[in-house]
PDB file of N, CA and C in Angstrom:
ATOM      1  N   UNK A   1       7.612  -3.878   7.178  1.00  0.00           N
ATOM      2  CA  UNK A   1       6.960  -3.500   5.940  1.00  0.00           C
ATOM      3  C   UNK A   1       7.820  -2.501   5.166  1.00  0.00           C
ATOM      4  N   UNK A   2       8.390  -1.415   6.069  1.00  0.00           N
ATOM      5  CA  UNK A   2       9.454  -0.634   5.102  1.00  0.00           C
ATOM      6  C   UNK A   2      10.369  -1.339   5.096  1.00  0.00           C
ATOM      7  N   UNK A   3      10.849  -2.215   5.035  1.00  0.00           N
ATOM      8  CA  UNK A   3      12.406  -3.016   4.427  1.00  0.00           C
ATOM      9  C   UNK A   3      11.682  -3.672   3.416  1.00  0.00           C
ATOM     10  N   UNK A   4      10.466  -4.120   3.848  1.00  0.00           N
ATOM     11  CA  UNK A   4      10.117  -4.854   2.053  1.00  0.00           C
ATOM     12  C   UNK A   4       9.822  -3.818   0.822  1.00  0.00           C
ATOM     13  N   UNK A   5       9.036  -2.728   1.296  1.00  0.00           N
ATOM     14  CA  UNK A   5       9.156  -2.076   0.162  1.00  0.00           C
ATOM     15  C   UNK A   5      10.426  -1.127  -0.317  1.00  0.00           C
ATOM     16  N   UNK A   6      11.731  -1.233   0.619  1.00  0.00           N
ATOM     17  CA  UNK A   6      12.790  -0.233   0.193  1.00  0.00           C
ATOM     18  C   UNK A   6      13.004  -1.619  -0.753  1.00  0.00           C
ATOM     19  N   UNK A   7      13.131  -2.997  -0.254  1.00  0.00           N
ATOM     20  CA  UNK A   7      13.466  -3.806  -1.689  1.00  0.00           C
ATOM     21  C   UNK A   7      13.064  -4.241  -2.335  1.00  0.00           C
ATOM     22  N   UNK A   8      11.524  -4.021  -2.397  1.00  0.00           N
ATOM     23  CA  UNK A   8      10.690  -3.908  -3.637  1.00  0.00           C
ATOM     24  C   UNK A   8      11.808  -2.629  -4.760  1.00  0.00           C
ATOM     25  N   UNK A   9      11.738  -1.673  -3.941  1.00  0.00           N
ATOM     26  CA  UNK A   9      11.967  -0.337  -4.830  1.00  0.00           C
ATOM     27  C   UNK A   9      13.402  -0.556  -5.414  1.00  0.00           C
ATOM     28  N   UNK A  10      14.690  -1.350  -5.066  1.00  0.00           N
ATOM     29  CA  UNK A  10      15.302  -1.827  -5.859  1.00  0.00           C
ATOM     30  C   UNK A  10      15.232  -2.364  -6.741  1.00  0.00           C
ATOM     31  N   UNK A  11      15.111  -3.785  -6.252  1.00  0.00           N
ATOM     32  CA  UNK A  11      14.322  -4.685  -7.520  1.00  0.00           C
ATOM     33  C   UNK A  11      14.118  -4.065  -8.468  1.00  0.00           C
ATOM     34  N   UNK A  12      12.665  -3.271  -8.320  1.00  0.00           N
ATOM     35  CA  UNK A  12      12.086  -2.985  -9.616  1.00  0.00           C
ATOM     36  C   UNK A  12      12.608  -2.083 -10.401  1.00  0.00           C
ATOM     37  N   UNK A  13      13.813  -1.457  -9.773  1.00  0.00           N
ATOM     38  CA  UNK A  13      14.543  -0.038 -10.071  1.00  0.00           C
ATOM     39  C   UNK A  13      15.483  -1.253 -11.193  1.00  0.00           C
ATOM     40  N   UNK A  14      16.536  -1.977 -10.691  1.00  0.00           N
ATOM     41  CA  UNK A  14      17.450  -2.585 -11.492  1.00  0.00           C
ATOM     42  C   UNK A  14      16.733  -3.588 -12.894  1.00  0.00           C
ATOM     43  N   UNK A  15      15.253  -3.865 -12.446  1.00  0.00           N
ATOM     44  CA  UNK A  15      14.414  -4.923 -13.166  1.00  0.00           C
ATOM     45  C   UNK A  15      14.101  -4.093 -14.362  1.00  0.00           C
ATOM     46  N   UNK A  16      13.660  -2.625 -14.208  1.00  0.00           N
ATOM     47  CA  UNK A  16      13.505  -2.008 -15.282  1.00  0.00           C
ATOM     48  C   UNK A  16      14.769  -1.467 -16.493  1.00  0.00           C
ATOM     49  N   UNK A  17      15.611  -0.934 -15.371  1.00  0.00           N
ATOM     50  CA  UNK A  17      17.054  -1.084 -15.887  1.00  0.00           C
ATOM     51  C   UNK A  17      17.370  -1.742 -16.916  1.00  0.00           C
ATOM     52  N   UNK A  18      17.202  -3.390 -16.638  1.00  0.00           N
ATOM     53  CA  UNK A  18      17.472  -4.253 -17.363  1.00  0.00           C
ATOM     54  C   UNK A  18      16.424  -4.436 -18.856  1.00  0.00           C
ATOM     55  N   UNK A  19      15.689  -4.394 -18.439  1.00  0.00           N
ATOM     56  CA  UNK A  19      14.630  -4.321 -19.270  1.00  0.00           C
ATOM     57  C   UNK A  19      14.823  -3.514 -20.292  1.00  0.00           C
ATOM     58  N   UNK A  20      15.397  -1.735 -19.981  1.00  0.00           N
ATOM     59  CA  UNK A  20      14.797  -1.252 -21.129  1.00  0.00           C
ATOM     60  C   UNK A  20      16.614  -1.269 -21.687  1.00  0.00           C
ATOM     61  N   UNK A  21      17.212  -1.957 -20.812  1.00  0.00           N
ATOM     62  CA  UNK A  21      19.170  -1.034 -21.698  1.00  0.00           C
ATOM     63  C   UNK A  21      19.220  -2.807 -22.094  1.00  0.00           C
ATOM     64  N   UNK A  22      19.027  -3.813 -21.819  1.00  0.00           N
ATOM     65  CA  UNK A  22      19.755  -5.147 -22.421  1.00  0.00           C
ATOM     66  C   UNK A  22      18.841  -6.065 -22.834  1.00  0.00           C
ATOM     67  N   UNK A  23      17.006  -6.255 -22.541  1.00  0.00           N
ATOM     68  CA  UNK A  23      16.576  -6.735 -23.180  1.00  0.00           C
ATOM     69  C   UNK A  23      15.709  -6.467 -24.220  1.00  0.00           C
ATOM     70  N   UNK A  24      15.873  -5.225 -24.728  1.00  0.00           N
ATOM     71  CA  UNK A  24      15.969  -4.675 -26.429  1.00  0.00           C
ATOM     72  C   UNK A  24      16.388  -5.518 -27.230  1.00  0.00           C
ATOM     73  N   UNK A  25      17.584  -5.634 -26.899  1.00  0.00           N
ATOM     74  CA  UNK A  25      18.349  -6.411 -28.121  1.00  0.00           C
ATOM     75  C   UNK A  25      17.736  -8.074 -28.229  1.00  0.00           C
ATOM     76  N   UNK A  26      17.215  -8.091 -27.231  1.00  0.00           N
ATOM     77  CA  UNK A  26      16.711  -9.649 -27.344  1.00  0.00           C
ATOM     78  C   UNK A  26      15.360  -9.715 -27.539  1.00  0.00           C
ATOM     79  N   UNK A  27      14.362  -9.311 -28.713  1.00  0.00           N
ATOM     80  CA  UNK A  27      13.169  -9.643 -28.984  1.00  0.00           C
ATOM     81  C   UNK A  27      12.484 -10.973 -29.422  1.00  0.00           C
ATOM     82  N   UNK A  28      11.539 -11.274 -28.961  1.00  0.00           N
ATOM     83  CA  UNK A  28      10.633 -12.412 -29.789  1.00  0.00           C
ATOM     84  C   UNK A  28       9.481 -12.273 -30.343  1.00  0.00           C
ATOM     85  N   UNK A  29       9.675 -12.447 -31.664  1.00  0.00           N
ATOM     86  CA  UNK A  29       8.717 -11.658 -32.510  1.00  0.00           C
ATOM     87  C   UNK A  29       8.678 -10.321 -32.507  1.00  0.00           C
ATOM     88  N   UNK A  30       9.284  -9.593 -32.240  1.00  0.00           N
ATOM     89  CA  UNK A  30       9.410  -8.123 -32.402  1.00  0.00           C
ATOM     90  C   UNK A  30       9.315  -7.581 -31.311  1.00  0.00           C
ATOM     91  N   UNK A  31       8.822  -8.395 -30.150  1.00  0.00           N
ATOM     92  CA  UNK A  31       8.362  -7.799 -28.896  1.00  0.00           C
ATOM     93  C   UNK A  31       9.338  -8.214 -27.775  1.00  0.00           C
ATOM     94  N   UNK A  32       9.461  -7.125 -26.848  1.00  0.00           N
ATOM     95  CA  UNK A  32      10.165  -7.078 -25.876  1.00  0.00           C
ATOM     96  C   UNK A  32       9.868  -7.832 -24.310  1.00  0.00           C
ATOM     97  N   UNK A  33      10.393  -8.304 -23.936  1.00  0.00           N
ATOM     98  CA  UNK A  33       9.821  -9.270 -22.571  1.00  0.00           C
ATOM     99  C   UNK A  33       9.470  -8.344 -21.723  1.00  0.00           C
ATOM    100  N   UNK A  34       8.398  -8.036 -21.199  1.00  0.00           N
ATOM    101  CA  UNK A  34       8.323  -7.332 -19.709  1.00  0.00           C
ATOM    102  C   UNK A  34       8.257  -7.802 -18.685  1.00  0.00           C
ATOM    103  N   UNK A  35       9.481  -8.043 -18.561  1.00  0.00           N
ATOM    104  CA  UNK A  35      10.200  -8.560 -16.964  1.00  0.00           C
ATOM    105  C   UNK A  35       9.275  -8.234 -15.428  1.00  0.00           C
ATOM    106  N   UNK A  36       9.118  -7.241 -15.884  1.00  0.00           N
ATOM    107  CA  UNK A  36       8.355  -6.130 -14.501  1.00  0.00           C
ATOM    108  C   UNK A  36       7.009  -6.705 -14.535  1.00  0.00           C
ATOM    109  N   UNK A  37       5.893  -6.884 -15.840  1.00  0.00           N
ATOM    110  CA  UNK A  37       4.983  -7.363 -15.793  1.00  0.00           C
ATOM    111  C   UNK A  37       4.248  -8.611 -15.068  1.00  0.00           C
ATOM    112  N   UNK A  38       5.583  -9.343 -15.613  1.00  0.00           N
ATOM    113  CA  UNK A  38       5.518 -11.354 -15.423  1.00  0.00           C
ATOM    114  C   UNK A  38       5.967 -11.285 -13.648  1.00  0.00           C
ATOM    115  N   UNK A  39       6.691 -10.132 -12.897  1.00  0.00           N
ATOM    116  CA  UNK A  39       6.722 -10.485 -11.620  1.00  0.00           C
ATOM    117  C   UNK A  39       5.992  -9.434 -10.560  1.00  0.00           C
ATOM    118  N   UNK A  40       4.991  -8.520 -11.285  1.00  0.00           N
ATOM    119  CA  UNK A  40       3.932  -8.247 -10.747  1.00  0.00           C
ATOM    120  C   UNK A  40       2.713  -9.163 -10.448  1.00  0.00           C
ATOM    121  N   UNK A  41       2.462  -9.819 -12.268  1.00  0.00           N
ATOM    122  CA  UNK A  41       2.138 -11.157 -12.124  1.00  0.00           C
ATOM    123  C   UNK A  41       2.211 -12.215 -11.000  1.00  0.00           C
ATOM    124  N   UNK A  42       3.209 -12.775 -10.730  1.00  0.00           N
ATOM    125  CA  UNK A  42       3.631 -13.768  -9.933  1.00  0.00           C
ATOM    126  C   UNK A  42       3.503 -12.960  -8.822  1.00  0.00           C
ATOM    127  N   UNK A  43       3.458 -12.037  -8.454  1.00  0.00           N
ATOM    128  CA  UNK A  43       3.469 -11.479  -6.560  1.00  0.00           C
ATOM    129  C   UNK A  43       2.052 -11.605  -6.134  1.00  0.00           C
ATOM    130  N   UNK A  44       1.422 -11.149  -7.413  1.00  0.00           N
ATOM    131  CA  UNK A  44       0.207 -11.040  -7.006  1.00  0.00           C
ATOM    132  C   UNK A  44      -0.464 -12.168  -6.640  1.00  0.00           C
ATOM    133  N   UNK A  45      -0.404 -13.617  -7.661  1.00  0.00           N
ATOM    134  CA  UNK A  45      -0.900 -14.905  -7.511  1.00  0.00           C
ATOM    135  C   UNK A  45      -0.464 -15.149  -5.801  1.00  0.00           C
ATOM    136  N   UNK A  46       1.069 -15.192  -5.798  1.00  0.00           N
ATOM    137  CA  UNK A  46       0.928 -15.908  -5.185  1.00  0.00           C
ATOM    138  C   UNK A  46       1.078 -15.257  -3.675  1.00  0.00           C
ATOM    139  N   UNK A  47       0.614 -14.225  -2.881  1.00  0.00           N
ATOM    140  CA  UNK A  47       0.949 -12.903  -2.330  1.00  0.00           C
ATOM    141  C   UNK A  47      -0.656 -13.786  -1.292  1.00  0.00           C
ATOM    142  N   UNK A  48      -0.310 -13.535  -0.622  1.00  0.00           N
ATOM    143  CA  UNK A  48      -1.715 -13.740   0.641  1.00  0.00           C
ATOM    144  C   UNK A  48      -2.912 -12.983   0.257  1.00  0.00           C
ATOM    145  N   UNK A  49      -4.332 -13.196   0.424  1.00  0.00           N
ATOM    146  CA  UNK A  49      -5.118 -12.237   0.322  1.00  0.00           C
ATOM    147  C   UNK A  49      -5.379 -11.029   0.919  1.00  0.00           C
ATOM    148  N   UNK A  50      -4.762 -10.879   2.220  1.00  0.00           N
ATOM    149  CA  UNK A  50      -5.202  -9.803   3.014  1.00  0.00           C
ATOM    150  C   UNK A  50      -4.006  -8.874   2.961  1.00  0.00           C
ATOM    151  N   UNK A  51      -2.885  -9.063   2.548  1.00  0.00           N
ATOM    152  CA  UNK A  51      -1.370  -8.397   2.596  1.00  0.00           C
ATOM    153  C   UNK A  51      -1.698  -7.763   0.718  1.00  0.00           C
ATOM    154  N   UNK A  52      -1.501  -6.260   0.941  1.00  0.00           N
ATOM    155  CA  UNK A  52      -1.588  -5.180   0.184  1.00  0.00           C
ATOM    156  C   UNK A  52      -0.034  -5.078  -0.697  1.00  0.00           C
ATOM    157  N   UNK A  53       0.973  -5.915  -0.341  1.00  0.00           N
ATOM    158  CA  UNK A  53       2.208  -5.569  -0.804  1.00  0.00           C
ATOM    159  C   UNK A  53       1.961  -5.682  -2.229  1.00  0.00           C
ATOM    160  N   UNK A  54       1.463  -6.508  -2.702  1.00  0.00           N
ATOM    161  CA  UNK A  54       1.668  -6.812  -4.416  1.00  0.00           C
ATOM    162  C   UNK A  54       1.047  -5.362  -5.172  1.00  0.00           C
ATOM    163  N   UNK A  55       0.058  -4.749  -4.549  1.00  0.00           N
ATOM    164  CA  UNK A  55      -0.512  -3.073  -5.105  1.00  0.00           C
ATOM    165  C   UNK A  55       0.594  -2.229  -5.223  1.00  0.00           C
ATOM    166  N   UNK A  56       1.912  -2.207  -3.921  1.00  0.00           N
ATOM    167  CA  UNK A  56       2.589  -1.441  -3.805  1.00  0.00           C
ATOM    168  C   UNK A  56       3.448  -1.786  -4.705  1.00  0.00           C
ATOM    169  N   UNK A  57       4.000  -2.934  -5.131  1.00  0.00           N
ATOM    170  CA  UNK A  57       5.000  -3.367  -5.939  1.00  0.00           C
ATOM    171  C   UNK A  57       4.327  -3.234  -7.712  1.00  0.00           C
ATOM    172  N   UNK A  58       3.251  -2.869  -7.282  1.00  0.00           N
ATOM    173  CA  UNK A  58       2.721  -2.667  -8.915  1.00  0.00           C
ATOM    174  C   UNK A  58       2.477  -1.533  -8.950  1.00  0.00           C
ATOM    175  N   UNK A  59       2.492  -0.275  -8.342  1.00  0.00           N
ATOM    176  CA  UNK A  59       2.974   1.230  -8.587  1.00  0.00           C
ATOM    177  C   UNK A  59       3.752   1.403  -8.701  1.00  0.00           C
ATOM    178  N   UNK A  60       5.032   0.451  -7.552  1.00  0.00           N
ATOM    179  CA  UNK A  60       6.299   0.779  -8.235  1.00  0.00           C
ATOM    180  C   UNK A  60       7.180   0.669  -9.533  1.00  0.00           C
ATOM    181  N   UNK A  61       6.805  -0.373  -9.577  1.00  0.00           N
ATOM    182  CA  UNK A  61       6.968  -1.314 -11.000  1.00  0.00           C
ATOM    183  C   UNK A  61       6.635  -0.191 -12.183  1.00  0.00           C
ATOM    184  N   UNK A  62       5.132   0.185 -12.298  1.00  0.00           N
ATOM    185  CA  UNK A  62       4.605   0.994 -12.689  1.00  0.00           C
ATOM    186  C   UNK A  62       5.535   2.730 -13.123  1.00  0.00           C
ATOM    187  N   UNK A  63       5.631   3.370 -11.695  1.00  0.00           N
ATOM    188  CA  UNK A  63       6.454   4.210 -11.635  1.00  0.00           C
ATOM    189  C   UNK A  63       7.598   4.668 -12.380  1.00  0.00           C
ATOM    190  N   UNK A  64       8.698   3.036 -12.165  1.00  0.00           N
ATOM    191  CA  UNK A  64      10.296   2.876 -12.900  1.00  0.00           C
ATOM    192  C   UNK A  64       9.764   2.856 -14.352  1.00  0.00           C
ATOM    193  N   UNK A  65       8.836   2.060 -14.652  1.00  0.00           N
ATOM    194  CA  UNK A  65       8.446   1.865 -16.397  1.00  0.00           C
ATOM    195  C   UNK A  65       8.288   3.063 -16.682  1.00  0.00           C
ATOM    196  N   UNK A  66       7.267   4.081 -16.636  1.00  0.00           N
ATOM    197  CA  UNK A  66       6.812   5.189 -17.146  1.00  0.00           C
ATOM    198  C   UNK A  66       7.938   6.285 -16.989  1.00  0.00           C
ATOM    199  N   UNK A  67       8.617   6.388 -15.785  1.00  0.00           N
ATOM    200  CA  UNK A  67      10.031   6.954 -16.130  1.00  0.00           C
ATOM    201  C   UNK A  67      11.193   6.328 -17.263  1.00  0.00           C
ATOM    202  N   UNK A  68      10.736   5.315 -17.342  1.00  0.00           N
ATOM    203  CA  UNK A  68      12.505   4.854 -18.147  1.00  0.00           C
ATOM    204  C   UNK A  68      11.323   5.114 -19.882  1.00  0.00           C
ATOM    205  N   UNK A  69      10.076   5.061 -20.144  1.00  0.00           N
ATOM    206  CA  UNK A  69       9.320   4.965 -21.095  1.00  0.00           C
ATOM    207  C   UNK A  69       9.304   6.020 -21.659  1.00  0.00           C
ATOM    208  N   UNK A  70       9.122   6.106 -23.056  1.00  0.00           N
ATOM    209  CA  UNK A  70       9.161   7.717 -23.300  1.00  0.00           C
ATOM    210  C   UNK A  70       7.236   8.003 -23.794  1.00  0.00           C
ATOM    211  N   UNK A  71       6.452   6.786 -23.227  1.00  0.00           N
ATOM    212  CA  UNK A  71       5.102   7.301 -23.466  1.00  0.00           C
ATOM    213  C   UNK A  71       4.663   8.013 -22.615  1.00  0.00           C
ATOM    214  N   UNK A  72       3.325   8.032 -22.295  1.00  0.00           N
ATOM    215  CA  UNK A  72       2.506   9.435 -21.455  1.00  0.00           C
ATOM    216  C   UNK A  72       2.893   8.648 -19.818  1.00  0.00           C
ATOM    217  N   UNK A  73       3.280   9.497 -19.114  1.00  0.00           N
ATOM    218  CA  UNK A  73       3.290   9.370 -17.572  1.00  0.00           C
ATOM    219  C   UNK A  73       2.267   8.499 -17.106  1.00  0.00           C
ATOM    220  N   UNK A  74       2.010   7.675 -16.467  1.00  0.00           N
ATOM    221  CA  UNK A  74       0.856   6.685 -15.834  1.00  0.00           C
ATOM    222  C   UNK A  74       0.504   5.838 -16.664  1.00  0.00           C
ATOM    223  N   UNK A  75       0.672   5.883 -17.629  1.00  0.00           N
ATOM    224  CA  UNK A  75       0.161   4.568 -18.080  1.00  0.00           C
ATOM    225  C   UNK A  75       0.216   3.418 -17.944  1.00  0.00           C
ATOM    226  N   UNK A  76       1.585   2.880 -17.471  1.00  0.00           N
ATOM    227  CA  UNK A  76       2.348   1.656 -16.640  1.00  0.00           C
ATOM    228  C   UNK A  76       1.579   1.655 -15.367  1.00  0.00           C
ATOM    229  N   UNK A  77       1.679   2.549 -14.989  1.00  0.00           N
ATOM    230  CA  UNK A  77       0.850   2.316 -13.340  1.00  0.00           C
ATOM    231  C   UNK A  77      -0.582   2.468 -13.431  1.00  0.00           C
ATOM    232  N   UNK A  78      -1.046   2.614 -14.216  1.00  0.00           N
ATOM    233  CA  UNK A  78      -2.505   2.304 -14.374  1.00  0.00           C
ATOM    234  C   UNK A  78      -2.846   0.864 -14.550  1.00  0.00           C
ATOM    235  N   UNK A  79      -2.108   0.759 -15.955  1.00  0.00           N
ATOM    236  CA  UNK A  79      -2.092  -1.018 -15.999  1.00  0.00           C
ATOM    237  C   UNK A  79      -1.781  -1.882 -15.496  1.00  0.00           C
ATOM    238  N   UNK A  80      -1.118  -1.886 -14.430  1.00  0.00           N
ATOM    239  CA  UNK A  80      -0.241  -2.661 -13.265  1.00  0.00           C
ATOM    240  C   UNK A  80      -0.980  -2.506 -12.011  1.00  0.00           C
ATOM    241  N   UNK A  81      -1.310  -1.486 -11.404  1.00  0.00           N
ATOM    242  CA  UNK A  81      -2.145  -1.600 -10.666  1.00  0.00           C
ATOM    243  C   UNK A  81      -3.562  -1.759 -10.857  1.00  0.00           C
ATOM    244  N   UNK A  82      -3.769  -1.712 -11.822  1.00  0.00           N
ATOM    245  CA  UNK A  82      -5.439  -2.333 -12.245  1.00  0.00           C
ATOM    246  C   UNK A  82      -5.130  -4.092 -12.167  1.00  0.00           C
ATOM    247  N   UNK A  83      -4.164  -4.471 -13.070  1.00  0.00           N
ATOM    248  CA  UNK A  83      -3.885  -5.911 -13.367  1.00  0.00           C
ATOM    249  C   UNK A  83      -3.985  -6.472 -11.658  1.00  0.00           C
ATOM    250  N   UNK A  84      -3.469  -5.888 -10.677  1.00  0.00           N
ATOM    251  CA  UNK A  84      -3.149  -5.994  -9.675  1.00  0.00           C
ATOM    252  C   UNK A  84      -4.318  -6.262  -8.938  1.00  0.00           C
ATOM    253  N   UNK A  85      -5.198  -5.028  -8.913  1.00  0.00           N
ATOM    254  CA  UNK A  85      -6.625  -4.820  -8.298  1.00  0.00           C
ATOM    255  C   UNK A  85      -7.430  -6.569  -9.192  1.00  0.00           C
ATOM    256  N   UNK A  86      -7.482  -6.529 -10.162  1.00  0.00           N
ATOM    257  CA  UNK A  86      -8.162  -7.588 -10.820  1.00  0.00           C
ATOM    258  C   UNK A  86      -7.975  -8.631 -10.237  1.00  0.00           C
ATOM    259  N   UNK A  87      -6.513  -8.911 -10.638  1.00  0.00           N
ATOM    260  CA  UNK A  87      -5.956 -10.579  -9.796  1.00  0.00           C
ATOM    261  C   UNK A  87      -6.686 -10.670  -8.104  1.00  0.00           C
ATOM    262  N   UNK A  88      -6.329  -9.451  -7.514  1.00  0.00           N
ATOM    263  CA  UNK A  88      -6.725  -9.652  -5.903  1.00  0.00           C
ATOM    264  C   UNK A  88      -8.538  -9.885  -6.034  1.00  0.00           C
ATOM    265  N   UNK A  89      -9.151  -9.249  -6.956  1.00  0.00           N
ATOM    266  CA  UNK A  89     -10.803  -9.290  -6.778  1.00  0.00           C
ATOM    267  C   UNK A  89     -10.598 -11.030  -7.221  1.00  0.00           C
ATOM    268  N   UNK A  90     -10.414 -11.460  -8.367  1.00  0.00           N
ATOM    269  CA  UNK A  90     -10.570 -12.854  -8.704  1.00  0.00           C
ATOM    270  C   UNK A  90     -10.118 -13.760  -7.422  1.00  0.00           C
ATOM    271  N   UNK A  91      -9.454 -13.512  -7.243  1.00  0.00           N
ATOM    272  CA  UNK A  91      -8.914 -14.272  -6.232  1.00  0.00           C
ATOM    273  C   UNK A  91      -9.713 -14.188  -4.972  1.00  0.00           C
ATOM    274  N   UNK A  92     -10.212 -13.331  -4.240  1.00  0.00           N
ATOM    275  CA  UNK A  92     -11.053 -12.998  -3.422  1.00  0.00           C
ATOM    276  C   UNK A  92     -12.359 -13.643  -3.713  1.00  0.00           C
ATOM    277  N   UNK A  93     -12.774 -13.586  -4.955  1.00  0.00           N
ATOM    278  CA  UNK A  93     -14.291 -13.645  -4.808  1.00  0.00           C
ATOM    279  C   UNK A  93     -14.538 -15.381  -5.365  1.00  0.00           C
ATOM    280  N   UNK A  94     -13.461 -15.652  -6.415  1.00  0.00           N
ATOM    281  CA  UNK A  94     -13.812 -16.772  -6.682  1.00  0.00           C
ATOM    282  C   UNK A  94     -12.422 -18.247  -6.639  1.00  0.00           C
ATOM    283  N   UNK A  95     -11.627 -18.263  -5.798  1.00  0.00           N
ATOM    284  CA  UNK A  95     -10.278 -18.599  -5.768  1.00  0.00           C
ATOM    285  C   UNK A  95     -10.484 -19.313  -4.548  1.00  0.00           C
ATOM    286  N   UNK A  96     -10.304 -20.538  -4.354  1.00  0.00           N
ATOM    287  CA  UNK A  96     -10.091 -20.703  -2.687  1.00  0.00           C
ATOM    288  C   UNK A  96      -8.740 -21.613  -2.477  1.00  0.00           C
ATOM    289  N   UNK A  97      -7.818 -21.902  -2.122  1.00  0.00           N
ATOM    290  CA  UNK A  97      -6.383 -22.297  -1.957  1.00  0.00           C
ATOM    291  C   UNK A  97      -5.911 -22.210  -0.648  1.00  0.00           C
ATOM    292  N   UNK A  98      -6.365 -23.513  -0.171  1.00  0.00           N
ATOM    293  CA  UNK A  98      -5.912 -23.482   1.637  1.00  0.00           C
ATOM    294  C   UNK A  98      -4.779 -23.157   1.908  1.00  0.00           C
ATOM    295  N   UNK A  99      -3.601 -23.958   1.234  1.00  0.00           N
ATOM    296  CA  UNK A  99      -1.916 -24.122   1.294  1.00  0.00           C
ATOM    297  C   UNK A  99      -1.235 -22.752   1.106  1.00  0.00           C
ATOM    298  N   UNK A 100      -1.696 -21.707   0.976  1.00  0.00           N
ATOM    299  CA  UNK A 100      -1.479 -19.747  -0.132  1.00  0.00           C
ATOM    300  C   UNK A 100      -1.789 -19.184   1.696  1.00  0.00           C
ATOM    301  N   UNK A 101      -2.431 -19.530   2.037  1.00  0.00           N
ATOM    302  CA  UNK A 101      -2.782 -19.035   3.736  1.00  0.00           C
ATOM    303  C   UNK A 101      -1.886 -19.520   4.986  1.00  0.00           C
ATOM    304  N   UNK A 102      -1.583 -20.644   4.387  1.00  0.00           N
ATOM    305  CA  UNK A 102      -0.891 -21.181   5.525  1.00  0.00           C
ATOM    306  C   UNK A 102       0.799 -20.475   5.345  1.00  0.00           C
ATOM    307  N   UNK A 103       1.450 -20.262   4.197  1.00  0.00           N
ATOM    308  CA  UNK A 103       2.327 -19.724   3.824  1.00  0.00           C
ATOM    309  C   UNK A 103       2.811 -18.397   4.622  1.00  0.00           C
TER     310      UNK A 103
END
């Protein structure tokens, strides 16, 4: 579990990196891709129900944003780990996907 989250904590370290120094320059519609978002997203879908990693990878995620951000502290990790908490309740309460278990 600590080797996945020391490379969670890369990842998301270089993911934000990227995000805020090279995909600036590349907007659509005025707006910036959040890289970090779309693979909090995806961990979470597709992440087992009973394995907590996708929470941790969405504080971290969270964390690198609000540091590299020049808005108020937490706000990234509020929204990321809420998005996080949400996906896991939906999924829990109304989601059933045999083939996501067997994985």
């Amino acid at each position: 579990m600590f080797k996945k989250i020391l490379i969670s904590i890369i990842v998301f370290y270089f993911l934000v990196l990227i995000q805020t120094s090279f995909l600036v320059h590349f907007t659509i519609f005025d707006a910036v891709p959040n890289i970090v978002l779309i693979l909090v997203i995806i961990w979470n879908l597709l992440e087992k129900r009973k394995n907590y990693l996708g929470l941790i990878n969405a504080l971290i995620g969270g964390f690198f944003l609000d540091i590299f951000s020049v808005g108020f502290i937490g706000f990234y990790v509020l929204i990321l780990v809420g998005l996080a908490i949400f996906i896991k309740l939906i999924f829990k309460r109304y989601v059933q996907i045999p083939f996501i278990d067997k994985i």
